[in-house]
N, C-alpha and C. Protein backbone atom coordinates (compact mmCIF):
# COMPACT_ATOMS: atom_id res chain seq x y z
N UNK A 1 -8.51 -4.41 -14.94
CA UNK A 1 -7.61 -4.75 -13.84
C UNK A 1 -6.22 -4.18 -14.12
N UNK A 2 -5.47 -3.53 -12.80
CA UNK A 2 -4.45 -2.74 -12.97
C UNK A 2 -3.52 -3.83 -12.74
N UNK A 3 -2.41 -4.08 -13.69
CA UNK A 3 -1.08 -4.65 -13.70
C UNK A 3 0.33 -4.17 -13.74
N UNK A 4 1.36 -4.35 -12.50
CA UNK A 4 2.55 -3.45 -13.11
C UNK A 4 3.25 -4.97 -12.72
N UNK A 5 4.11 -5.46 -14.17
CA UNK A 5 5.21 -6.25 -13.96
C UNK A 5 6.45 -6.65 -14.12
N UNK A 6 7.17 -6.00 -12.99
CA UNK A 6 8.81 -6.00 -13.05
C UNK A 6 9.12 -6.84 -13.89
N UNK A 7 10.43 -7.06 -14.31
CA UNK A 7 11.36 -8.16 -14.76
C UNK A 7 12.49 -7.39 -14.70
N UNK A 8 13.59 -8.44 -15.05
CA UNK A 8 15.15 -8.16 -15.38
C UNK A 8 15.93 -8.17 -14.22
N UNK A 9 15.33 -8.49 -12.84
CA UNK A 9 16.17 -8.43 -11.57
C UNK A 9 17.33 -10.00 -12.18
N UNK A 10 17.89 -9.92 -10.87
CA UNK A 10 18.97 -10.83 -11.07
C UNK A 10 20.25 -10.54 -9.95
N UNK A 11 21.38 -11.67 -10.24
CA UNK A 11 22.59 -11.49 -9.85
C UNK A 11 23.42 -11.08 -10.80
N UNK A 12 24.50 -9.92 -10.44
CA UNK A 12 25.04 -9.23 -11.01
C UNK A 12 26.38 -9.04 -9.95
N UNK A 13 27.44 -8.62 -10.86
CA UNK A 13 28.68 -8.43 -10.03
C UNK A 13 29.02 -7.39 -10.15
N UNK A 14 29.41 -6.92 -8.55
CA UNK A 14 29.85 -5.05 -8.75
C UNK A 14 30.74 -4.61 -9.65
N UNK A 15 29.97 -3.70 -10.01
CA UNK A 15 30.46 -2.94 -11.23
C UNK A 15 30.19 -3.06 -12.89
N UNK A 16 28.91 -4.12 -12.05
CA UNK A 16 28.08 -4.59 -13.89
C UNK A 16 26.62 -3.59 -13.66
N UNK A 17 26.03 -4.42 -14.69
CA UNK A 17 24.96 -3.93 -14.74
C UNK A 17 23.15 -4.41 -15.49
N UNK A 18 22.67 -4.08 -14.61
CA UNK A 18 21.11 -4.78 -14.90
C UNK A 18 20.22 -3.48 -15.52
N UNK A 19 19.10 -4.21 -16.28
CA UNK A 19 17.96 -2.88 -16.42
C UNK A 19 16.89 -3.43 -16.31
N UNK A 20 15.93 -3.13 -15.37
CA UNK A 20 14.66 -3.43 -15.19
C UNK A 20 13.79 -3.02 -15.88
N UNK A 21 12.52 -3.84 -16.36
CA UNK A 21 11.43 -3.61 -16.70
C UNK A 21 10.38 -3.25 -16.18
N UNK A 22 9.28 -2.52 -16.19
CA UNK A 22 8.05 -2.40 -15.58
C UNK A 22 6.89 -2.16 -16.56
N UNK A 23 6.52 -2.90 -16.89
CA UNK A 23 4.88 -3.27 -18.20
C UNK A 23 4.14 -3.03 -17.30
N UNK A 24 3.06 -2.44 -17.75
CA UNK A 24 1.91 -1.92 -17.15
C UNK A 24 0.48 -2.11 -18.31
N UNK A 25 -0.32 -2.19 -17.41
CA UNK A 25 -2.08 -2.71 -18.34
C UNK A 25 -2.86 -2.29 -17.41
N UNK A 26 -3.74 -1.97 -18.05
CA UNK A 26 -4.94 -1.70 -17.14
C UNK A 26 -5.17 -0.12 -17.23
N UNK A 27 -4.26 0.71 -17.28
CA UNK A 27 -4.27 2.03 -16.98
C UNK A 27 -3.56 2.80 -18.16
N UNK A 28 -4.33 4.02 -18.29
CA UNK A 28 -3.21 4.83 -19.72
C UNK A 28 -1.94 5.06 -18.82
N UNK A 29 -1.22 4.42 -19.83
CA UNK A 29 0.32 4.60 -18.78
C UNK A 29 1.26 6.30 -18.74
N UNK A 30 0.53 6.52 -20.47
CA UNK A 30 1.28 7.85 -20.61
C UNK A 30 1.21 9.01 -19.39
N UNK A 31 -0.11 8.89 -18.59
CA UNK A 31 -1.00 10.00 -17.54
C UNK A 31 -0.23 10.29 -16.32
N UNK A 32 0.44 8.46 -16.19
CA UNK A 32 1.27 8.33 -14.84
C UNK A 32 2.70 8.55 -14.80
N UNK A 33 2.77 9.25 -13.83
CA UNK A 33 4.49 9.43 -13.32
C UNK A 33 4.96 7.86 -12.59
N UNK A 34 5.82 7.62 -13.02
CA UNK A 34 6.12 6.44 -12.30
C UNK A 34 7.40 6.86 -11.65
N UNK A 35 7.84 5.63 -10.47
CA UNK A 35 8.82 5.82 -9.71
C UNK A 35 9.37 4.53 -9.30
N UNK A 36 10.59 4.09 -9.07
CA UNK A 36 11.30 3.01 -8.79
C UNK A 36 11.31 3.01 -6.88
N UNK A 37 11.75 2.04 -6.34
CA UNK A 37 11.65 1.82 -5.15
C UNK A 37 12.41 1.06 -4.78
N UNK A 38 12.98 0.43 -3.57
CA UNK A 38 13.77 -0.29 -3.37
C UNK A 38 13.71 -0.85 -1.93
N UNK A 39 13.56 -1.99 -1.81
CA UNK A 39 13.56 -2.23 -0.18
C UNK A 39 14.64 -3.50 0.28
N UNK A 40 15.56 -3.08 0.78
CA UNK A 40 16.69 -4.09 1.45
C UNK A 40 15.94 -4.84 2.62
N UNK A 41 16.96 -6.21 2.68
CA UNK A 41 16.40 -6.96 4.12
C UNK A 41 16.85 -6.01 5.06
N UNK A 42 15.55 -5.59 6.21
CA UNK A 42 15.62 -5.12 7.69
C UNK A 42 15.41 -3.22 7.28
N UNK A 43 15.27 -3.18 6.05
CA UNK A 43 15.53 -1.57 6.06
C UNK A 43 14.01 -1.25 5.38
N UNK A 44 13.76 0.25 5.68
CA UNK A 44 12.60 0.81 4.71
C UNK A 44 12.81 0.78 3.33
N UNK A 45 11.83 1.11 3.24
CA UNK A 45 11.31 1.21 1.63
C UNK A 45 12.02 2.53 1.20
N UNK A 46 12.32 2.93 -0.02
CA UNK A 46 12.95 3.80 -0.01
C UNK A 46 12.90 4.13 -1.56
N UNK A 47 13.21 5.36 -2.08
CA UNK A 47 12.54 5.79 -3.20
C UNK A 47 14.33 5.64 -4.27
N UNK A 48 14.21 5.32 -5.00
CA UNK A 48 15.15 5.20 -5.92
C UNK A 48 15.43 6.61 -7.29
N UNK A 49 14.15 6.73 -7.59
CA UNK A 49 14.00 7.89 -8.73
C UNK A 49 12.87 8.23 -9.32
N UNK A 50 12.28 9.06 -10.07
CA UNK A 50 10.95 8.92 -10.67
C UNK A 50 11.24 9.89 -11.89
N UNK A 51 9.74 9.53 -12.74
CA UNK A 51 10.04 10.44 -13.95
C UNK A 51 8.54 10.40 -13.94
N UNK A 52 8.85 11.73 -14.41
CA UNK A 52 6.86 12.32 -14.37
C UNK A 52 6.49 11.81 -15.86
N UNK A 53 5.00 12.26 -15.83
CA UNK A 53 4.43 11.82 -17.12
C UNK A 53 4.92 12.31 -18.54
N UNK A 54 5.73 13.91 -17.93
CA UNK A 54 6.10 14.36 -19.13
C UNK A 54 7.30 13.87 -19.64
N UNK A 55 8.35 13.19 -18.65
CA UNK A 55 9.75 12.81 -18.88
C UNK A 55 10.63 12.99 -17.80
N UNK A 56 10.16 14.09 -16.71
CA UNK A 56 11.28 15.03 -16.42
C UNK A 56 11.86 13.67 -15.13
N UNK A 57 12.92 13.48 -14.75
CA UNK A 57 13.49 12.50 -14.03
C UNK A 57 14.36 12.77 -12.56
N UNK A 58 14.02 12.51 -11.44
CA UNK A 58 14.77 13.24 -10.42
C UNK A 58 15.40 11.48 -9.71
N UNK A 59 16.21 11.94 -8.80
CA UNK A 59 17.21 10.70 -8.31
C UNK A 59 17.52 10.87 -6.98
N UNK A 60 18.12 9.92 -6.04
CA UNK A 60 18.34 9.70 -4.75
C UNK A 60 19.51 10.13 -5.01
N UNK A 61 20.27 10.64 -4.04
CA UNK A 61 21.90 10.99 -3.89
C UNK A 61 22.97 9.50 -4.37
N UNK A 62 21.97 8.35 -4.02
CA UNK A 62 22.91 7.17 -3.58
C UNK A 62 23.21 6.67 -5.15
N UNK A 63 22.13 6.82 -5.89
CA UNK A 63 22.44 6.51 -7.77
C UNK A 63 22.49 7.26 -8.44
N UNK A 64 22.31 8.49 -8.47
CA UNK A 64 22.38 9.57 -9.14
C UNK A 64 23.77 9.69 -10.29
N UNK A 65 23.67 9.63 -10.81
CA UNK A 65 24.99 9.28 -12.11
C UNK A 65 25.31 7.64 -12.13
N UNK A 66 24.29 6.67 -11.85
CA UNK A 66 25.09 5.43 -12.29
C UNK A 66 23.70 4.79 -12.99
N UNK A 67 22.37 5.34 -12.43
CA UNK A 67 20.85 4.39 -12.97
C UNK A 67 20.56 5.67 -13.37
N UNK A 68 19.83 5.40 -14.08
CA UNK A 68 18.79 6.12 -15.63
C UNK A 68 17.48 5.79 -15.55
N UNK A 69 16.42 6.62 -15.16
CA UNK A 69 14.92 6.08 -15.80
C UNK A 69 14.65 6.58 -16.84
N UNK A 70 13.43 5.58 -17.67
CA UNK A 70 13.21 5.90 -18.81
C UNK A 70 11.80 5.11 -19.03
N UNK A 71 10.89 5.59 -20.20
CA UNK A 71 9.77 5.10 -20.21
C UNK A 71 9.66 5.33 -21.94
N UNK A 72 8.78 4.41 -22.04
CA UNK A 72 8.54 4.13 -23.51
C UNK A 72 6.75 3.94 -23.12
N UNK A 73 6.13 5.57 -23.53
CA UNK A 73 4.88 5.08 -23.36
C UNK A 73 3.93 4.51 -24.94
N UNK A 74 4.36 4.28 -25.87
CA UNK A 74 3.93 2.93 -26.78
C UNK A 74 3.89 1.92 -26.35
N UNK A 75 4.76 1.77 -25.18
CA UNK A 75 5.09 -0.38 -25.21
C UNK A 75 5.21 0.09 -23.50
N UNK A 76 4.10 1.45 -22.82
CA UNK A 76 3.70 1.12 -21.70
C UNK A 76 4.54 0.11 -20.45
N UNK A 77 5.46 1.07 -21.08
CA UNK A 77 6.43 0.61 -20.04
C UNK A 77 7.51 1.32 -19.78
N UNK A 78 8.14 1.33 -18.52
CA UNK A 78 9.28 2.05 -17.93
C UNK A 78 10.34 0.74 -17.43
N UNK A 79 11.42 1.93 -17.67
CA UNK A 79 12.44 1.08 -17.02
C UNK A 79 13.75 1.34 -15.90
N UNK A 80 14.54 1.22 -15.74
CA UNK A 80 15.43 1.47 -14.46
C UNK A 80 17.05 0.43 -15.01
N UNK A 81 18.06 1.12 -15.78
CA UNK A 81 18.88 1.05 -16.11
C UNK A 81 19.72 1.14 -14.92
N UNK A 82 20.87 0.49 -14.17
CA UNK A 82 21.48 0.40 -13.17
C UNK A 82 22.71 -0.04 -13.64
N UNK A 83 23.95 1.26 -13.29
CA UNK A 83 25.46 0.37 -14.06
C UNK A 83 26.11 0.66 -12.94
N UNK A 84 27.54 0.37 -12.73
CA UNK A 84 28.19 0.40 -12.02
C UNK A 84 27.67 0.11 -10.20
N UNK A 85 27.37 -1.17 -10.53
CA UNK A 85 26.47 -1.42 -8.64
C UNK A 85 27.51 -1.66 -8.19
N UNK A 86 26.50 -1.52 -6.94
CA UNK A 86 27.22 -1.98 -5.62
C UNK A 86 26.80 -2.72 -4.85
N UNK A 87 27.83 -3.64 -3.96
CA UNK A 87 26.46 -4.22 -2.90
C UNK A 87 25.46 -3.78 -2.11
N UNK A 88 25.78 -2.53 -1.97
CA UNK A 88 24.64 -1.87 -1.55
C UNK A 88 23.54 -1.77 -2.17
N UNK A 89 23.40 -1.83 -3.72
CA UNK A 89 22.45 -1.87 -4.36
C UNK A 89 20.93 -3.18 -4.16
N UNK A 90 21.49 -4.05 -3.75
CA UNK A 90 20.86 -5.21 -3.51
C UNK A 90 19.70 -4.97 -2.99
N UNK A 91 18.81 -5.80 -3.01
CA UNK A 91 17.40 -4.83 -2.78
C UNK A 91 16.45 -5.68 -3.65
N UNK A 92 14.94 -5.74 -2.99
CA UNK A 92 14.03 -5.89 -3.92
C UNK A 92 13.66 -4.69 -4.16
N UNK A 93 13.24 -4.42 -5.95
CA UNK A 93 13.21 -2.95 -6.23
C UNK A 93 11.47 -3.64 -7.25
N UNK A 94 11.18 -2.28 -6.44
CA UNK A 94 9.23 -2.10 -7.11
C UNK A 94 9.54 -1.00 -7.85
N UNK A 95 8.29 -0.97 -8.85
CA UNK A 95 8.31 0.07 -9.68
C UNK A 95 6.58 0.32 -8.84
N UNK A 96 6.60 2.01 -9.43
CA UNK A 96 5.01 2.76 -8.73
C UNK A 96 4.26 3.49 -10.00
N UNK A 97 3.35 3.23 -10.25
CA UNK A 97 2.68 4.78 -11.00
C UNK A 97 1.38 5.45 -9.72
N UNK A 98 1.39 6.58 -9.93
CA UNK A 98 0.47 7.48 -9.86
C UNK A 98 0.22 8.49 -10.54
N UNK A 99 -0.84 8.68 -10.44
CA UNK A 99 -1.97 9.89 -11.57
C UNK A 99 -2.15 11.24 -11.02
N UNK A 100 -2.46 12.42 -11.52
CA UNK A 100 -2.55 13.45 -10.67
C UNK A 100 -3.23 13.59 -10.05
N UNK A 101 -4.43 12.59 -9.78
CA UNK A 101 -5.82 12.47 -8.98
C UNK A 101 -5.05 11.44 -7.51
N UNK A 102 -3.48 11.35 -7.52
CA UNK A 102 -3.40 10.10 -6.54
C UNK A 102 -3.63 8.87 -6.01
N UNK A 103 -3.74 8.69 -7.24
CA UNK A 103 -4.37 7.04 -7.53
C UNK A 103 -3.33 6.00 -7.90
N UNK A 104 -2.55 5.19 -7.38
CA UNK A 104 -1.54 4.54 -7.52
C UNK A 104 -1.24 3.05 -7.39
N UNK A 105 -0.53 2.39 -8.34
CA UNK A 105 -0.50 1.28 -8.04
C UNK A 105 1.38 0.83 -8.00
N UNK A 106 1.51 -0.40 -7.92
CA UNK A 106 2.37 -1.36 -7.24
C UNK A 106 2.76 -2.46 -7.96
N UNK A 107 4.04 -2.55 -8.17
CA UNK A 107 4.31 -3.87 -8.55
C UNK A 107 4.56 -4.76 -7.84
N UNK A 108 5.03 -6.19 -8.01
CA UNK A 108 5.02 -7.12 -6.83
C UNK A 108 6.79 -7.34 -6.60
N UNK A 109 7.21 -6.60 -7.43
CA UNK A 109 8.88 -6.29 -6.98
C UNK A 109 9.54 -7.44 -7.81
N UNK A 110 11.21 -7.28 -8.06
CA UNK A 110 12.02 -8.41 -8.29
C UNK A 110 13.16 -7.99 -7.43
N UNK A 111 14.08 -9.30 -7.33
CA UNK A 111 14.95 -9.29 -6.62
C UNK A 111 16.30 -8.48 -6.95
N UNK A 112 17.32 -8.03 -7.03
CA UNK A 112 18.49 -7.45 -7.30
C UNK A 112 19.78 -7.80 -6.31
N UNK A 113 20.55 -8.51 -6.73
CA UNK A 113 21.67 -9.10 -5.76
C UNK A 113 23.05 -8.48 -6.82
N UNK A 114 23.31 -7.96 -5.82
CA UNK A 114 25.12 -7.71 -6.28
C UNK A 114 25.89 -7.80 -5.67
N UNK A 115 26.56 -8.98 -6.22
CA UNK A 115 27.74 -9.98 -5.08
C UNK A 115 28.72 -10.52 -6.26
N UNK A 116 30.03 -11.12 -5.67
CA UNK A 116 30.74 -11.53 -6.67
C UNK A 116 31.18 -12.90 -5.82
């Protein structure tokens, strides 16, 4: 059974900073590119960043110099470093893997609030 499970969401005040977790089981994690996600109340889903299986890491215009992905495939897991937020950042944020066969799974998301 495939498992991906966030942690580390929270309240945070602009201009701090959170880093999310995403543990994964079930699947060789090293194979998958994973990708962060983000979905605000009333808005789409929307892609945050990803880093392929080998490392390589691409970004949305909107975080691009403030969040970092990173993956530690020993301890099968990735993460999503976020500094300098904003309220805009707020958001439930999912983490994704997929395989080069397109086979993908889902986490069940955590929350992210940045308010002061």
């Amino acid at each position: 059974q495939v498992q991906l499970v966030e942690s580390g969401g929270g309240l945070v005040q602009p201009g701090g900073s959170l880093r999310l977790s995403c543990a994964a089981s079930g699947i060789i994690f090293r194979l998958y590119a994973m990708g962060w996600y983000r979905q605000a109340p009333g808005k789409q889903r929307e892609l945050v960043g990803r880093i392929s299986s080998g490392g390589s890491t691409n970004y949305a215009d909107s975080v691009k110099g403030r969040f970092t992905i990173s993956r530690d495939n020993a301890k099968n897991t990735g993460y999503l470093q976020m500094n300098v937020m904003k309220p805009e950042d707020t958001a439930v944020y999912y983490c994704n893997v997929v395989n080069f066969r397109g086979e993908g799974y889902w986490g069940q998301g955590t929350q992210v609030t940045v308010s002061s």
